[in-house]
PDB file of N, CA and C in Angstrom:
ATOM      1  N   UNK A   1       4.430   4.599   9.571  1.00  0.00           N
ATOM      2  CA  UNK A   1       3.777   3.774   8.588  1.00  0.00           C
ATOM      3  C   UNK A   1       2.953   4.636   7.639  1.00  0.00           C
ATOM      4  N   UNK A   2       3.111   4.340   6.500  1.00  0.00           N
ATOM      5  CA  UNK A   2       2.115   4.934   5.338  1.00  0.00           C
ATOM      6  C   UNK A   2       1.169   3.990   4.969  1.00  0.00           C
ATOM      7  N   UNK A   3      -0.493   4.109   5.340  1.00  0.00           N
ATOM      8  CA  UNK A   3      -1.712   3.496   4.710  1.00  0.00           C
ATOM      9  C   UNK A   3      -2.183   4.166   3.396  1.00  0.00           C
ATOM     10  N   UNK A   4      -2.515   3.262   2.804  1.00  0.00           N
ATOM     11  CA  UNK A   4      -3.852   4.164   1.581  1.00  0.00           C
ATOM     12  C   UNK A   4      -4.976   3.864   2.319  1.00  0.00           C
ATOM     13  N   UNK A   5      -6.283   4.121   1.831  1.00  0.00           N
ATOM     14  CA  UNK A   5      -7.606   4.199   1.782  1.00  0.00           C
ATOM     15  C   UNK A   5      -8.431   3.558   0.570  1.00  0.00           C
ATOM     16  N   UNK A   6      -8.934   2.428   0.521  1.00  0.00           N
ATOM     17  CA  UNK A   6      -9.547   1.930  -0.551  1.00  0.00           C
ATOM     18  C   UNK A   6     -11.422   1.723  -0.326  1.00  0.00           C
ATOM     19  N   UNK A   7     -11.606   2.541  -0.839  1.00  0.00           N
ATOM     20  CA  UNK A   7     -13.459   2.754  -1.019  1.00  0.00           C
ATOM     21  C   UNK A   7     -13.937   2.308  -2.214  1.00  0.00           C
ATOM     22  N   UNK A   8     -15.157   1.907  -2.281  1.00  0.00           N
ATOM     23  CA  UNK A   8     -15.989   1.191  -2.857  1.00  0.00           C
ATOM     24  C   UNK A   8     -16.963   3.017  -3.155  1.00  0.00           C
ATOM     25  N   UNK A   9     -17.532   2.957  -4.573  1.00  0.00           N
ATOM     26  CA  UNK A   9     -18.097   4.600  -4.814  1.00  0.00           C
ATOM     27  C   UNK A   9     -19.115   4.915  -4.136  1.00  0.00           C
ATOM     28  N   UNK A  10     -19.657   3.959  -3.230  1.00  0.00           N
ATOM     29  CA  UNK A  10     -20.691   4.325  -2.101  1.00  0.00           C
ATOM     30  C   UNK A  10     -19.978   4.740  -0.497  1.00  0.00           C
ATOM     31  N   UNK A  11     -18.672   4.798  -0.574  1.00  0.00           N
ATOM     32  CA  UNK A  11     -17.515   5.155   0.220  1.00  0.00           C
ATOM     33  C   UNK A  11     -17.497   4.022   1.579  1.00  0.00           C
ATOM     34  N   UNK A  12     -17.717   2.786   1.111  1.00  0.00           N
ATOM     35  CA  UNK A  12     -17.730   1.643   2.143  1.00  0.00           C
ATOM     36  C   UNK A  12     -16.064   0.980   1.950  1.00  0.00           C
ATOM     37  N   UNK A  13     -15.722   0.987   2.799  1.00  0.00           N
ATOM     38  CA  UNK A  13     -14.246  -0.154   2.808  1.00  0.00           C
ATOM     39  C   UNK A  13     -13.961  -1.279   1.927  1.00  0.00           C
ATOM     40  N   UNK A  14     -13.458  -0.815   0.779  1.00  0.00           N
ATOM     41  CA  UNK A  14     -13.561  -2.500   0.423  1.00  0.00           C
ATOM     42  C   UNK A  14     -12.478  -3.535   0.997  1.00  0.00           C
ATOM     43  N   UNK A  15     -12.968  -4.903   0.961  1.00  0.00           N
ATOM     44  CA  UNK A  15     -12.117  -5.354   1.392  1.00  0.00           C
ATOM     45  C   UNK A  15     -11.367  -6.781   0.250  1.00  0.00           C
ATOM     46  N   UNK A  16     -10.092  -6.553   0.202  1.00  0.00           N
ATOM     47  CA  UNK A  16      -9.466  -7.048  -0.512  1.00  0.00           C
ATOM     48  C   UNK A  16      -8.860  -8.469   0.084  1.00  0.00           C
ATOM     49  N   UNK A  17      -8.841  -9.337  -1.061  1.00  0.00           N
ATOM     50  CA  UNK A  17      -8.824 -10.651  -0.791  1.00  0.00           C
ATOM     51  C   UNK A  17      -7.122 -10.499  -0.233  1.00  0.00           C
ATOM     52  N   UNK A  18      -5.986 -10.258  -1.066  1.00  0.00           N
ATOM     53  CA  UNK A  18      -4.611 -10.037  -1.016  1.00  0.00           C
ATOM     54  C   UNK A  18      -4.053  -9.211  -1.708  1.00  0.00           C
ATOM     55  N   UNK A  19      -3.087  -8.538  -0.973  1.00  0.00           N
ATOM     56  CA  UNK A  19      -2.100  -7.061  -2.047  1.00  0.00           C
ATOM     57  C   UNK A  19      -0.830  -7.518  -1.982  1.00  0.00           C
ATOM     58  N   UNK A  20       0.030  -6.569  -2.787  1.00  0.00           N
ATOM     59  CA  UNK A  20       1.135  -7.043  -2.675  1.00  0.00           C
ATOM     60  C   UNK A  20       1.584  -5.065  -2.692  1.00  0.00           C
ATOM     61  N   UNK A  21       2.862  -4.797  -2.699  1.00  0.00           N
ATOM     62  CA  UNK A  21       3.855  -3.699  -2.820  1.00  0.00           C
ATOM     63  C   UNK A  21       5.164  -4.628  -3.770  1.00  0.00           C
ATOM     64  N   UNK A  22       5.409  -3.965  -4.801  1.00  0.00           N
ATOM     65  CA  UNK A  22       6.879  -4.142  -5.529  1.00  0.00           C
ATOM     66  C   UNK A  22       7.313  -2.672  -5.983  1.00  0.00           C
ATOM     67  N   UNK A  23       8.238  -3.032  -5.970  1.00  0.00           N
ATOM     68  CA  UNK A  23       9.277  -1.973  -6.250  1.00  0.00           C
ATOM     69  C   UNK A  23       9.520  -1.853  -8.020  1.00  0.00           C
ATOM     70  N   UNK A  24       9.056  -0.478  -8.376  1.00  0.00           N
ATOM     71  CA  UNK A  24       8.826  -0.186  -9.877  1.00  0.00           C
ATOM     72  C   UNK A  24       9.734  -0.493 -10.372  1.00  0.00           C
ATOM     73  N   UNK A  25      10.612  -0.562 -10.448  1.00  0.00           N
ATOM     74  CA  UNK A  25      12.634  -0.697 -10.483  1.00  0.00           C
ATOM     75  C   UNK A  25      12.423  -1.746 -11.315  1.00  0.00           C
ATOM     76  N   UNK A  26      12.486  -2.688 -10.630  1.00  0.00           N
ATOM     77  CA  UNK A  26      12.632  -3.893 -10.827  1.00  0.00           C
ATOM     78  C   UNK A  26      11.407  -5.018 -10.211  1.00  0.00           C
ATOM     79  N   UNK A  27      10.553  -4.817  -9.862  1.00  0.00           N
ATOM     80  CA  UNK A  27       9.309  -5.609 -10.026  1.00  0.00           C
ATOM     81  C   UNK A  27       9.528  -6.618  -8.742  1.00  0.00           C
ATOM     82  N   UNK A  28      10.420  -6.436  -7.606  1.00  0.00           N
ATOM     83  CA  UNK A  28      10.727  -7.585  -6.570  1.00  0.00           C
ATOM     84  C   UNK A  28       9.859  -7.018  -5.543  1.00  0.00           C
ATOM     85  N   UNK A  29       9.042  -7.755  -4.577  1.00  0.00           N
ATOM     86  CA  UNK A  29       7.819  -7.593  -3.880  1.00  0.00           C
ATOM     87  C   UNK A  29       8.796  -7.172  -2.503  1.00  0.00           C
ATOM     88  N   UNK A  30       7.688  -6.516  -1.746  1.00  0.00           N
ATOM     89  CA  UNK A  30       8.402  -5.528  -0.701  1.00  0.00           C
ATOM     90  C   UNK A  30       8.609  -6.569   0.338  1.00  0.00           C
ATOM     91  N   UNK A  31       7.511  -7.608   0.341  1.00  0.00           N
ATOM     92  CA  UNK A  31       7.599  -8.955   1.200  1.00  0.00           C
ATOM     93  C   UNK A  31       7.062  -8.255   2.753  1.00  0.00           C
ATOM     94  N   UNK A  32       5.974  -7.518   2.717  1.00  0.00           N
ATOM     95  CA  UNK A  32       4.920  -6.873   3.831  1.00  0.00           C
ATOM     96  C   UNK A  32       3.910  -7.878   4.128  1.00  0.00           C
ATOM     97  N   UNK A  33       4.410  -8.419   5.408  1.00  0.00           N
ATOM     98  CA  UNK A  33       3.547  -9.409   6.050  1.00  0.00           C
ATOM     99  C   UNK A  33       2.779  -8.986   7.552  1.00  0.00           C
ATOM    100  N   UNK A  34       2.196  -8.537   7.315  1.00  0.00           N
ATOM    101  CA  UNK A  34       1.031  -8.144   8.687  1.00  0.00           C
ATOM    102  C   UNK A  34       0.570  -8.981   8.920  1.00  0.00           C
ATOM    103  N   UNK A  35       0.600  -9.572  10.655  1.00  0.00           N
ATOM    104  CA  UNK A  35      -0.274 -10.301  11.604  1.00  0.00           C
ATOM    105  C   UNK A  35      -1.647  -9.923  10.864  1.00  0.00           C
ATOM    106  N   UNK A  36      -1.557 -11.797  11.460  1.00  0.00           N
ATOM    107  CA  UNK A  36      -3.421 -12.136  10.496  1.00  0.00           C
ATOM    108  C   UNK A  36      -4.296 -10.748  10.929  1.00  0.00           C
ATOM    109  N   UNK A  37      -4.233 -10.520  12.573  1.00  0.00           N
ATOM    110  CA  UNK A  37      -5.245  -9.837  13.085  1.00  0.00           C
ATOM    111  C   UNK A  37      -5.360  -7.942  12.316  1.00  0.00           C
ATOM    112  N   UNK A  38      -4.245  -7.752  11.589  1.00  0.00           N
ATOM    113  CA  UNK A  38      -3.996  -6.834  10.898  1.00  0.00           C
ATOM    114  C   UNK A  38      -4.302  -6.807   9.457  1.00  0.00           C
ATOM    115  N   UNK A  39      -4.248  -7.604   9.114  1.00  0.00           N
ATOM    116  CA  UNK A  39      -5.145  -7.868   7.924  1.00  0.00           C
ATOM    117  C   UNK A  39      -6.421  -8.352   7.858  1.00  0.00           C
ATOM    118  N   UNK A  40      -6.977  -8.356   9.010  1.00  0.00           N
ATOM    119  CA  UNK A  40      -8.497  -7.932   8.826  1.00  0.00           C
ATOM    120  C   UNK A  40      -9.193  -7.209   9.397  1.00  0.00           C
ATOM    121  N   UNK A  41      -8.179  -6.262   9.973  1.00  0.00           N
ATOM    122  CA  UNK A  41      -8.047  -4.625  10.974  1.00  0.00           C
ATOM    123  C   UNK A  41      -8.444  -4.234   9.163  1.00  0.00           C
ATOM    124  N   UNK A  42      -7.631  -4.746   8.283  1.00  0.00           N
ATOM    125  CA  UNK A  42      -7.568  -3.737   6.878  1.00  0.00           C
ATOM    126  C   UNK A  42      -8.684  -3.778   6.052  1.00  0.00           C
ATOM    127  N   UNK A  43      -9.331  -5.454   5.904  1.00  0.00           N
ATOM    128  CA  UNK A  43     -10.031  -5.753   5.376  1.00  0.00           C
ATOM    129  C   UNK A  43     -11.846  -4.729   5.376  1.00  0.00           C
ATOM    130  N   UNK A  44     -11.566  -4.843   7.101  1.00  0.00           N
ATOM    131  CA  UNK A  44     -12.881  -4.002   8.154  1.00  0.00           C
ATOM    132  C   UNK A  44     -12.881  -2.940   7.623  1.00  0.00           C
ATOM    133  N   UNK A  45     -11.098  -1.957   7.638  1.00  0.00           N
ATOM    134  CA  UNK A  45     -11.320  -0.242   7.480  1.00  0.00           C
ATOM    135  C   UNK A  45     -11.023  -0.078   6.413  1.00  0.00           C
ATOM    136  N   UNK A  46     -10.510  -0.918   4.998  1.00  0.00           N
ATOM    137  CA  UNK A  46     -10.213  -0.470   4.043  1.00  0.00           C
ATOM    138  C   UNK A  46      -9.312   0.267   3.981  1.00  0.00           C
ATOM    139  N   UNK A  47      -8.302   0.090   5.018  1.00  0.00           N
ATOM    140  CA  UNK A  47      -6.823   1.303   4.715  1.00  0.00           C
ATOM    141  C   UNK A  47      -5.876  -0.223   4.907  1.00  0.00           C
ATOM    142  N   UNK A  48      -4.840  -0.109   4.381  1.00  0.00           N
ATOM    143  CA  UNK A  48      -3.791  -1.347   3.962  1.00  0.00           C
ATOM    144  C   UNK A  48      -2.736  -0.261   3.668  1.00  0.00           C
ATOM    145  N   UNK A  49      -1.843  -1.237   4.582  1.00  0.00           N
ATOM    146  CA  UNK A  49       0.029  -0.568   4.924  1.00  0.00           C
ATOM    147  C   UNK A  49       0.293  -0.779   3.314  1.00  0.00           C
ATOM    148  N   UNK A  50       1.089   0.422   3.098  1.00  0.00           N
ATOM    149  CA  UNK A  50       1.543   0.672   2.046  1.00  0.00           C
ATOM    150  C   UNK A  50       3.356   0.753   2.496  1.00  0.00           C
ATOM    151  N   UNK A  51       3.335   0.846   3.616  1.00  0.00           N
ATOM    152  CA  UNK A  51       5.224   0.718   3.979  1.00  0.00           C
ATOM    153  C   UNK A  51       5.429   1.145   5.546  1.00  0.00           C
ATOM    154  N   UNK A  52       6.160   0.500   5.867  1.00  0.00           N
ATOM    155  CA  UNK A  52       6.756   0.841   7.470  1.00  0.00           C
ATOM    156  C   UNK A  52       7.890   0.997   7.584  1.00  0.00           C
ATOM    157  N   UNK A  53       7.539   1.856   8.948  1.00  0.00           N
ATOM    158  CA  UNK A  53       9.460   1.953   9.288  1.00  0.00           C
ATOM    159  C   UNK A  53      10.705   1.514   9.278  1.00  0.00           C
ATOM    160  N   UNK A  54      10.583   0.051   8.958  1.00  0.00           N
ATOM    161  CA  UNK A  54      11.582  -0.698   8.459  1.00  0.00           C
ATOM    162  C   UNK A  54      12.071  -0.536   7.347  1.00  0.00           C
ATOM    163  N   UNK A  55      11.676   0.655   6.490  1.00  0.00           N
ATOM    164  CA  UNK A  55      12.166   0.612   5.287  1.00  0.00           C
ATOM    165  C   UNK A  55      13.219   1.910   5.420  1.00  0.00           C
ATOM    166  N   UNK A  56      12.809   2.448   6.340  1.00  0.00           N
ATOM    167  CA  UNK A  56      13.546   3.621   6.740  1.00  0.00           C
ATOM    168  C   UNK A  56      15.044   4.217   6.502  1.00  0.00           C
ATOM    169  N   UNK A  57      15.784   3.288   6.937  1.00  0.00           N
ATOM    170  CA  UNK A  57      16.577   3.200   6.178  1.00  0.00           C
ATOM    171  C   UNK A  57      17.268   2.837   4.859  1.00  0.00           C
ATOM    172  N   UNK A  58      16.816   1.948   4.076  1.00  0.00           N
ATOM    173  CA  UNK A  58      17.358   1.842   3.121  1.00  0.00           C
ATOM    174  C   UNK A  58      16.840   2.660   1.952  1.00  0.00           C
ATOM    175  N   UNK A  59      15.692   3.581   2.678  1.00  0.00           N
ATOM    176  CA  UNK A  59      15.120   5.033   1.637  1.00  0.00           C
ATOM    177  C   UNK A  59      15.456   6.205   2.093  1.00  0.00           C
ATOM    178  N   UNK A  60      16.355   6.481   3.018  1.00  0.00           N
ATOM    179  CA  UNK A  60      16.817   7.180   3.666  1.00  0.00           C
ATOM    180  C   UNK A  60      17.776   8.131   2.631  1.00  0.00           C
ATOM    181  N   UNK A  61      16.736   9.392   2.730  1.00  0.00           N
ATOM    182  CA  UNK A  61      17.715  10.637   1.903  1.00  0.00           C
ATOM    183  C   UNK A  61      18.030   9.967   0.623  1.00  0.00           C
ATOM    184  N   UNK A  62      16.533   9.082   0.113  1.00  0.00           N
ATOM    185  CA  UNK A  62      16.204   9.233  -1.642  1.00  0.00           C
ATOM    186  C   UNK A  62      15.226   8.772  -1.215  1.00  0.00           C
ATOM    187  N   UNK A  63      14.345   8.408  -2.914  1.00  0.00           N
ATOM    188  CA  UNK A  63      13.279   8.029  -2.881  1.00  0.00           C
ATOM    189  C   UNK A  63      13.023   6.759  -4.048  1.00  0.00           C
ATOM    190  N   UNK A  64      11.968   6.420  -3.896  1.00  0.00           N
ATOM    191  CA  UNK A  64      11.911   4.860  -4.695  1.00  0.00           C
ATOM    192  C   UNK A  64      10.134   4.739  -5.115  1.00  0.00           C
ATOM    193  N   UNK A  65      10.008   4.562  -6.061  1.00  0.00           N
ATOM    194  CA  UNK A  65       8.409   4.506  -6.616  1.00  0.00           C
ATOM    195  C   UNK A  65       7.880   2.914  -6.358  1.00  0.00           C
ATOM    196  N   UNK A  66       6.967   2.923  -5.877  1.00  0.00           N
ATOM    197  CA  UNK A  66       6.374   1.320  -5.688  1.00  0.00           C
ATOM    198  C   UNK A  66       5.071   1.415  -6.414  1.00  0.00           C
ATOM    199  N   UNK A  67       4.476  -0.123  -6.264  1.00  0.00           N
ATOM    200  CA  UNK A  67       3.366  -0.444  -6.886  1.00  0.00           C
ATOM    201  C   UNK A  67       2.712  -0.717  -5.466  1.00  0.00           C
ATOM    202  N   UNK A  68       1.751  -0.359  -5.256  1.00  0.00           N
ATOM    203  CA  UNK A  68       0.549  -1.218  -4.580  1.00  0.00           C
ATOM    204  C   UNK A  68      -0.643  -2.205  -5.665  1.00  0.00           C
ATOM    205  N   UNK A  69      -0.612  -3.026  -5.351  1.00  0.00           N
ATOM    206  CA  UNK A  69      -1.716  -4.260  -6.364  1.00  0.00           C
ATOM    207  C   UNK A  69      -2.182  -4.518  -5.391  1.00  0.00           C
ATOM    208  N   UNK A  70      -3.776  -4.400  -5.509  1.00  0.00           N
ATOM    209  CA  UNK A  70      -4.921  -5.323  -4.718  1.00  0.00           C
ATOM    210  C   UNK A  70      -5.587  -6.274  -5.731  1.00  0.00           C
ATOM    211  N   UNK A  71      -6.321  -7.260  -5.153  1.00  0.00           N
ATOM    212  CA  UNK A  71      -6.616  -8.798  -5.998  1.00  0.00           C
ATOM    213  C   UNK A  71      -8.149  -8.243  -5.285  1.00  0.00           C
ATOM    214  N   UNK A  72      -8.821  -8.889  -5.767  1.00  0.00           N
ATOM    215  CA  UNK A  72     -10.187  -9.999  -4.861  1.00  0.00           C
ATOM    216  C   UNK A  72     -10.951 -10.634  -5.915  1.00  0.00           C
ATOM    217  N   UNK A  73     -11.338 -11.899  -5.381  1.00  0.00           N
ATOM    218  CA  UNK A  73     -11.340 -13.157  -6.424  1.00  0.00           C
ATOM    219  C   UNK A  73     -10.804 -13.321  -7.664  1.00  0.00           C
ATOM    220  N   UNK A  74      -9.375 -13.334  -7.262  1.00  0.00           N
ATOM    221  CA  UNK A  74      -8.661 -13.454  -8.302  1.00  0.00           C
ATOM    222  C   UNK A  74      -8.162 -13.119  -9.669  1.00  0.00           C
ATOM    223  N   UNK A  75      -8.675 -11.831  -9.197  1.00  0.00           N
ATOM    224  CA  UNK A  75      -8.264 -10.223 -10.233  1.00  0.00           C
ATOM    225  C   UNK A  75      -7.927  -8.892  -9.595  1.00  0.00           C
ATOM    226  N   UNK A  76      -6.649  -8.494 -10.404  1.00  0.00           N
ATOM    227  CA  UNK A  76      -6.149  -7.630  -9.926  1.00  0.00           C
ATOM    228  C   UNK A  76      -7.075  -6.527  -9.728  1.00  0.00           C
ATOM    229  N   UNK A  77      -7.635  -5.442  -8.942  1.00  0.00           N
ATOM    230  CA  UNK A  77      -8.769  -4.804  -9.430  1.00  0.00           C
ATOM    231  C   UNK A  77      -8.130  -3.328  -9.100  1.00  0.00           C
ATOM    232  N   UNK A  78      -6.782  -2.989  -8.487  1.00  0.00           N
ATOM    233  CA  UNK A  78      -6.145  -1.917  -8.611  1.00  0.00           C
ATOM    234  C   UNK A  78      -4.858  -2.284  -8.110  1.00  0.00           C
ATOM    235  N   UNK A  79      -4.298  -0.918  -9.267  1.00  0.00           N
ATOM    236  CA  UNK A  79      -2.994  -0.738  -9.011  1.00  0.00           C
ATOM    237  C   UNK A  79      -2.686   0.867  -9.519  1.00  0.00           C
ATOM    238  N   UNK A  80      -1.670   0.897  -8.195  1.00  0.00           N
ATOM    239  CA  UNK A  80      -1.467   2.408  -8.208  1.00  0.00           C
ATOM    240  C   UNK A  80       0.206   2.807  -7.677  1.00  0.00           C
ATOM    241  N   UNK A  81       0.774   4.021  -8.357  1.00  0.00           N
ATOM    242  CA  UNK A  81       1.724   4.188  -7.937  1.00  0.00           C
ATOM    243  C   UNK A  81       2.505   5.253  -7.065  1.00  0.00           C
ATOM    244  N   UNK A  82       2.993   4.593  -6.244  1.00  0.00           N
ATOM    245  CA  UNK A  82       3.174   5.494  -5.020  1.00  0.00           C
ATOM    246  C   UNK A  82       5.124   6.036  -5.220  1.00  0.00           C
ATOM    247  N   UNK A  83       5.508   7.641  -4.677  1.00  0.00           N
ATOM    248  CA  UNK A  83       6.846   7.724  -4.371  1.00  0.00           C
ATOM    249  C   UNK A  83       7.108   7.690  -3.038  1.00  0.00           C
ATOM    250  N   UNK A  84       7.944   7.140  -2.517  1.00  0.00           N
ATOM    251  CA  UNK A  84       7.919   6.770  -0.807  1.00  0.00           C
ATOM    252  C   UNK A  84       9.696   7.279  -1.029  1.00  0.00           C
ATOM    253  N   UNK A  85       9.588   8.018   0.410  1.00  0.00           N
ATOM    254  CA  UNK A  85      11.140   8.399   0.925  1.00  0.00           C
ATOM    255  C   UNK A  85      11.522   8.515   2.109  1.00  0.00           C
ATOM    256  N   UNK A  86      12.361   8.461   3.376  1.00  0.00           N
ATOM    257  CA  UNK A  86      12.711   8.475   4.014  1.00  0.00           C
ATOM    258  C   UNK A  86      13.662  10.140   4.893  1.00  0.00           C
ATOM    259  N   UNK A  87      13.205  10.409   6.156  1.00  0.00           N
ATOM    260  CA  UNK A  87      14.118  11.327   6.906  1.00  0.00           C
ATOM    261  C   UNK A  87      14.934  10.155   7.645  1.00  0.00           C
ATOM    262  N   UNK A  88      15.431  10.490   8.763  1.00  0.00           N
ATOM    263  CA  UNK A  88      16.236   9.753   9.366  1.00  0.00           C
ATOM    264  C   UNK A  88      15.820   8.563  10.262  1.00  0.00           C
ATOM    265  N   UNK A  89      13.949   9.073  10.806  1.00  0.00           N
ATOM    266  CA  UNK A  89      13.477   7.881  11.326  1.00  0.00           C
ATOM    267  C   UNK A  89      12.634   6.723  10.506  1.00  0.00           C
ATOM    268  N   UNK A  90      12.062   8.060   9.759  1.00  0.00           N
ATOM    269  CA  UNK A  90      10.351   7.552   9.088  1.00  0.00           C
ATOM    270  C   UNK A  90      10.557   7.561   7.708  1.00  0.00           C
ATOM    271  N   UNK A  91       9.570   6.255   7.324  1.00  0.00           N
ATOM    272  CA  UNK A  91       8.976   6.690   5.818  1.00  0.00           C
ATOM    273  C   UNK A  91       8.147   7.796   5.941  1.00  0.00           C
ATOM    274  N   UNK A  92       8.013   8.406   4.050  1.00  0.00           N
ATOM    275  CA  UNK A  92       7.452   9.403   4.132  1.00  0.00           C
ATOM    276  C   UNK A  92       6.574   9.070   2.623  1.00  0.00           C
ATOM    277  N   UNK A  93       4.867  10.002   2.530  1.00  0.00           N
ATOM    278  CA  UNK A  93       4.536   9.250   1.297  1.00  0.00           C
ATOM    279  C   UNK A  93       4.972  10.754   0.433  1.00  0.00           C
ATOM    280  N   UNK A  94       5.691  10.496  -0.866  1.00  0.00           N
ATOM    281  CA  UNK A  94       5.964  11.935  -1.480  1.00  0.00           C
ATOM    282  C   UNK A  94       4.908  12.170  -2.800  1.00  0.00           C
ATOM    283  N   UNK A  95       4.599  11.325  -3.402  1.00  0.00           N
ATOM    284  CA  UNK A  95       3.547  11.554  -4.341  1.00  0.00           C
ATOM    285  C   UNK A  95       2.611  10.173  -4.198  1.00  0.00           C
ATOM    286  N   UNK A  96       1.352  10.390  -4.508  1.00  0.00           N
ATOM    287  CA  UNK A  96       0.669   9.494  -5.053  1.00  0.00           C
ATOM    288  C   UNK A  96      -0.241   9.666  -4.538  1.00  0.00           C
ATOM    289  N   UNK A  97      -1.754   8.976  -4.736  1.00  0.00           N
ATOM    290  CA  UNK A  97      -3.096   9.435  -3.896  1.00  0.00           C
ATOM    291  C   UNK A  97      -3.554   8.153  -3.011  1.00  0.00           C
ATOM    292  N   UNK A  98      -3.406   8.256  -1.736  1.00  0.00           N
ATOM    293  CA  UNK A  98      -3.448   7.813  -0.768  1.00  0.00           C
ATOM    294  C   UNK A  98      -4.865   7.308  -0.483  1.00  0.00           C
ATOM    295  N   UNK A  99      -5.893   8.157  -1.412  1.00  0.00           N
ATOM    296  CA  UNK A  99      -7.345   7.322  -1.081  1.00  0.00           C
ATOM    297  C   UNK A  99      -7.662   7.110  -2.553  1.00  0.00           C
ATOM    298  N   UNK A 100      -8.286   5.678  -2.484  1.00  0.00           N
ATOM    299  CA  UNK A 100      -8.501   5.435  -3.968  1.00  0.00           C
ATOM    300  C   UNK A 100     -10.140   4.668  -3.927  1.00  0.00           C
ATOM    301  N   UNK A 101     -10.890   5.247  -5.191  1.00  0.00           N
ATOM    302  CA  UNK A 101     -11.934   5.004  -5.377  1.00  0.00           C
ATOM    303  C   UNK A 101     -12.460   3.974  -6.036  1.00  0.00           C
ATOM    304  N   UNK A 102     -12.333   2.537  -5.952  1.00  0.00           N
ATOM    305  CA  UNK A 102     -12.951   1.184  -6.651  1.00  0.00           C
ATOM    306  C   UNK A 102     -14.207   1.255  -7.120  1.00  0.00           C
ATOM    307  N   UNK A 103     -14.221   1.661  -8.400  1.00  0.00           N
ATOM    308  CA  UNK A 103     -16.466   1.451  -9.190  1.00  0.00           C
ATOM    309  C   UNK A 103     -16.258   0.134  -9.877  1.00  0.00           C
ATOM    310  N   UNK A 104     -17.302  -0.075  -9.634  1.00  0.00           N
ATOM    311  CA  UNK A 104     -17.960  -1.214 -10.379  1.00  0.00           C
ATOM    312  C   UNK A 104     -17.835  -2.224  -9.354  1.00  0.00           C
TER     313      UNK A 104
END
């Protein structure tokens, strides 16, 4: 699994109302549904799945650019873009910055 890290500039967790992942391509959502109890494992530490092993294969020996979008009260308040690729078991993250800093 690949997490980011989302901090608040006093380096506290923020916690985000709902995210989504789509695929830069074509804009169709990755459809990443984590048990409730995991989404507020995320909310607490401020790190949120950015992709799991299930994708493994179909990124397998290429790669594919996604969006991560976080909301809270009903504004987008980041978006960032990630390259994700696959070896034979695992995703892998190939570019993008994995901890991101929310001001204001």
């Amino acid at each position: 699994m690949i997490h980011i890290k989302i901090r608040n500039a006093e380096g506290g967790a923020v916690a985000l109302d709902s995210y989504r992942v789509v695929r830069k391509d074509n804009g169709s959502d990755l459809g990443l549904e984590p048990e409730q109890t995991a989404i507020q494992n995320m909310r607490e530490t401020g790190e949120y799945l950015l992709i799991d092993d299930s994708f493994s294969e179909q990124l397998r020996n290429s790669e594919q650019v996604v969006k991560f979008e976080g909301f809270k009260d009903g504004e987008m308040i980041v978006s960032e873009d990630y390259t994700v690729g696959a070896d034979c078991c695992h995703v892998r993250l190939i570019s993008g910055n994995p901890e991101l800093v929310i001001r204001g």
